[in-house]
C-alpha atoms as a PDB file:
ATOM      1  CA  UNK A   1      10.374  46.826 -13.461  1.00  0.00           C
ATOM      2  CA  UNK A   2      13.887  45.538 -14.759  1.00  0.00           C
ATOM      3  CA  UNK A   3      15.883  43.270 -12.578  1.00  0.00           C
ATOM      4  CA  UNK A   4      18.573  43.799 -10.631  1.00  0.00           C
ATOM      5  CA  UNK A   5      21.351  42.776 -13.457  1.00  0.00           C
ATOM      6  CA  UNK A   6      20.258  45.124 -15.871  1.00  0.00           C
ATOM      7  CA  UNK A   7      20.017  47.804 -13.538  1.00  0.00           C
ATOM      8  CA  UNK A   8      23.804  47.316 -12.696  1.00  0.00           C
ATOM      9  CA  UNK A   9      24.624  47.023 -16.664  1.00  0.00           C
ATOM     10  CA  UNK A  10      23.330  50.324 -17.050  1.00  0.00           C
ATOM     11  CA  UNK A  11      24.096  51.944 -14.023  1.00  0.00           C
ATOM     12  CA  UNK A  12      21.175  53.925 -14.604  1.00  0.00           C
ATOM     13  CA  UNK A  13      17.392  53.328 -12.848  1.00  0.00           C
ATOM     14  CA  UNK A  14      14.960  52.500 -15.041  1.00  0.00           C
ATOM     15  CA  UNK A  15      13.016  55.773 -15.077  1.00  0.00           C
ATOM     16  CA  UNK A  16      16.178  58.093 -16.162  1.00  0.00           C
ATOM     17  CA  UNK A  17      16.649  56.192 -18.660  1.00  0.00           C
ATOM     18  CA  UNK A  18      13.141  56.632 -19.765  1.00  0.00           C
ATOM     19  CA  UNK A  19      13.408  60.683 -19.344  1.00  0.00           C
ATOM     20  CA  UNK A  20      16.913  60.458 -21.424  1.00  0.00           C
ATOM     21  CA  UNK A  21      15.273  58.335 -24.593  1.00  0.00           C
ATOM     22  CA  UNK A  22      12.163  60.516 -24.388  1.00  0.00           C
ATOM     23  CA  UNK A  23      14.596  64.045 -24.223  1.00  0.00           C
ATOM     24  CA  UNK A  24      16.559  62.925 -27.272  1.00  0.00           C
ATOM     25  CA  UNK A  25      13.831  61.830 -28.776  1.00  0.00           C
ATOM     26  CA  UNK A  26      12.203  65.061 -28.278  1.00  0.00           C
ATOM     27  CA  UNK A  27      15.543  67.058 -29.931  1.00  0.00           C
ATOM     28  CA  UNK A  28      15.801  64.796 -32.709  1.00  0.00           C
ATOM     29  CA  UNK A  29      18.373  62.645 -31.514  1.00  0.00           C
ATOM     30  CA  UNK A  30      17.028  59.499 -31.721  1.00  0.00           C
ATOM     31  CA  UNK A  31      13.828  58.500 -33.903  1.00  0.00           C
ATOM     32  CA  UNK A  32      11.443  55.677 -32.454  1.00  0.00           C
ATOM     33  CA  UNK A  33      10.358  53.103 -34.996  1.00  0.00           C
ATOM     34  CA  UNK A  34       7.357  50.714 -34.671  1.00  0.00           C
ATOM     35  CA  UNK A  35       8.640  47.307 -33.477  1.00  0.00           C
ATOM     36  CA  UNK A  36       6.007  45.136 -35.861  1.00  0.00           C
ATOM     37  CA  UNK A  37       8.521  46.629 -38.700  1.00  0.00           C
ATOM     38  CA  UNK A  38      11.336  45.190 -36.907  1.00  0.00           C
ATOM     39  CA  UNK A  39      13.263  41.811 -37.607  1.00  0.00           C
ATOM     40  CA  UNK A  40      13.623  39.475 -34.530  1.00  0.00           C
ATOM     41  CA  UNK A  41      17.398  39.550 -34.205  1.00  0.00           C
ATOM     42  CA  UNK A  42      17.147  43.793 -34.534  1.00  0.00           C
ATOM     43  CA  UNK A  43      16.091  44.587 -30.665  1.00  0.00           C
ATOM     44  CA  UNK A  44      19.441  43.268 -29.295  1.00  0.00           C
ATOM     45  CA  UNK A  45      21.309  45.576 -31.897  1.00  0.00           C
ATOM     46  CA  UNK A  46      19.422  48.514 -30.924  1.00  0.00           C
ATOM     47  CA  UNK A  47      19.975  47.895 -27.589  1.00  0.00           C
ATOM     48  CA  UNK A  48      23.425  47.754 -27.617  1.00  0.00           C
ATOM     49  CA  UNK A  49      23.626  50.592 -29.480  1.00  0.00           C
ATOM     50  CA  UNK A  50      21.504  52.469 -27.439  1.00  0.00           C
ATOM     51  CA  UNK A  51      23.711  51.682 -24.202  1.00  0.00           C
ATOM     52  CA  UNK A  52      26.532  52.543 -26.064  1.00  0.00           C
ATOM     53  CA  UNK A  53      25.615  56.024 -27.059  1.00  0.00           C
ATOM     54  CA  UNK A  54      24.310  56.445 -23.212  1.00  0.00           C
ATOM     55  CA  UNK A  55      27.983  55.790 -22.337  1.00  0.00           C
ATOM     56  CA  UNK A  56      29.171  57.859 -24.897  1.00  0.00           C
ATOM     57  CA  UNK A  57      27.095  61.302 -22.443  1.00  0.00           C
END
């Protein structure tokens, strides 16, 4: 469960945002990477970026 801050940063429940990654995901739109591959200061990035592209709908 996310808290209560992130929730309004997104302005989207948790489990929409789920369906939406695993949709674009599904068409192509976004590829999922395994995080071990991943450097430390990367998840923030990708985070942003994600919110910013969810913005962008």
């Amino acid at each position: 469960m996310t808290s209560p801050s992130r929730r309004a940063y997104t302005r989207l429940p948790l489990g929409v945002s789920r369906v939406l990654v695993a949709d674009m995901v599904a068409d192509g739109l976004l590829a999922l990477h395994n995080p071990v591959e991943a450097r430390p200061g990367d998840r923030m990035d990708l985070l942003e970026r994600v919110l910013s592209g969810l913005r962008k709908l």
